[in-house]
Protein backbone atom coordinates (compact mmCIF):
# COMPACT_ATOMS: atom_id res chain seq x y z
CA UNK A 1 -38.15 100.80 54.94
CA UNK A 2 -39.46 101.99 51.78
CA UNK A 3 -42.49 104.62 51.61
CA UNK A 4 -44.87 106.29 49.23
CA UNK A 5 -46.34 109.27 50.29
CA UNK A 6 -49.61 110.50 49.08
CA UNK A 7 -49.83 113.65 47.09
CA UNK A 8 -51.45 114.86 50.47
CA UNK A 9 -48.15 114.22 52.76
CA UNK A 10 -45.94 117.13 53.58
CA UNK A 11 -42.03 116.81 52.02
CA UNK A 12 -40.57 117.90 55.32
CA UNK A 13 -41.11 114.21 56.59
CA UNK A 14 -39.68 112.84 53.50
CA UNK A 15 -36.47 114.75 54.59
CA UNK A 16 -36.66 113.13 58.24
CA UNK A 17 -37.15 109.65 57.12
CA UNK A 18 -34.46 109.45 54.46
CA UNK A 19 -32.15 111.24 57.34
CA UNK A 20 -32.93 108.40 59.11
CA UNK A 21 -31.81 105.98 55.98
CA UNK A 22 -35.32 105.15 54.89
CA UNK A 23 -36.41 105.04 50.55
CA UNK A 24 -39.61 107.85 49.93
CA UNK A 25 -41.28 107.76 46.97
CA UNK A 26 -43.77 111.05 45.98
CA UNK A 27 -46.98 109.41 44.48
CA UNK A 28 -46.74 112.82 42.77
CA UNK A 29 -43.60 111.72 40.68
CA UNK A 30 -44.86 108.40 39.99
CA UNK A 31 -48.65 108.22 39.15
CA UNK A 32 -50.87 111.10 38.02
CA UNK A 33 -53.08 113.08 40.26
CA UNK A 34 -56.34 111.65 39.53
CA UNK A 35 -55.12 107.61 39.57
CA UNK A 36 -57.76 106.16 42.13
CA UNK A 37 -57.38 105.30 45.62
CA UNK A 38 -57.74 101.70 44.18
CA UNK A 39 -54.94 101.50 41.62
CA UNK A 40 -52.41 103.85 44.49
CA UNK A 41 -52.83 100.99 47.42
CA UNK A 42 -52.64 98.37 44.80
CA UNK A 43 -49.38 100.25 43.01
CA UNK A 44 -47.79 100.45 46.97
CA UNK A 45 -48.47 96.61 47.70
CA UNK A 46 -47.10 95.50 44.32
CA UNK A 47 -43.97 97.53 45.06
CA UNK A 48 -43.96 96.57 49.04
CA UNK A 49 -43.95 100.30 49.84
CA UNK A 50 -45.61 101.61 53.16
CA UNK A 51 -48.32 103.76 52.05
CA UNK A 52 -48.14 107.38 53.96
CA UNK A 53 -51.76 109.36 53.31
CA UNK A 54 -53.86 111.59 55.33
CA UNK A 55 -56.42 110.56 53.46
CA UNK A 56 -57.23 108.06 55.56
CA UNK A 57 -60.72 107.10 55.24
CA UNK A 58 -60.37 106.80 51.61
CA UNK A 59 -58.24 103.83 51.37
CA UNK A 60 -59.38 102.09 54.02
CA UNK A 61 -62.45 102.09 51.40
CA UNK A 62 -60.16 101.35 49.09
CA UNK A 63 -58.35 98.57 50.82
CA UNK A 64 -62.02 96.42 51.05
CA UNK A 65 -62.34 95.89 47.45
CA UNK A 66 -58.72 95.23 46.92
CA UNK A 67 -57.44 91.66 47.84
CA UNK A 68 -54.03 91.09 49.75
CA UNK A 69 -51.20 91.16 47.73
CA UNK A 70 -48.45 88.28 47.75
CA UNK A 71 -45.63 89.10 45.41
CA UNK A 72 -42.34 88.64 46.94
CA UNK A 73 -41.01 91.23 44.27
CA UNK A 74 -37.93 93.82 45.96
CA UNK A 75 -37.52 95.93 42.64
CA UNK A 76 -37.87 99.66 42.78
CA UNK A 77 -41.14 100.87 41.95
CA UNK A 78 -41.75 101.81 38.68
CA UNK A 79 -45.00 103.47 36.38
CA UNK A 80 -45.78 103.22 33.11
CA UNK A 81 -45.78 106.91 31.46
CA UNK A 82 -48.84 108.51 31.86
């Protein structure tokens, strides 16, 4: 599976997942701090990544305003340059 952890998610589960042959992705390495709850889920369902937060509440907010996404895209995730 392929993940993208929040900026909120501790790296040590990052190591256990790709030790189990999983693909992380640090929101922190991708997308500036301050990108919106919004753009983040909307960035993870483009990409088909499994969003890890433990800022829950947040996107569940954030997932009511954004519709379902149906791309069938399987390329790497990538962000423009902030």
């Amino acid at each position: 599976m392929r993940f993208l952890f929040d900026h909120d998610v501790p790296d040590d589960l990052a190591y256990t997942l790709t030790a189990m042959g999983h693909e992380i992705f640090k929101l922190r390495q991708l997308m500036d701090s301050r990108t919106t709850d919004e753009a983040v889920l909307r960035f993870a369902g483009e990409n088909k990544l499994v969003l890890i937060t433990c800022n829950r509440n947040d996107f569940l907010a954030a997932a009511q305003v954004i519709p379902p996404h149906r791309d069938h895209n399987s390329d790497p995730p990538q962000c423009a340059d902030s």
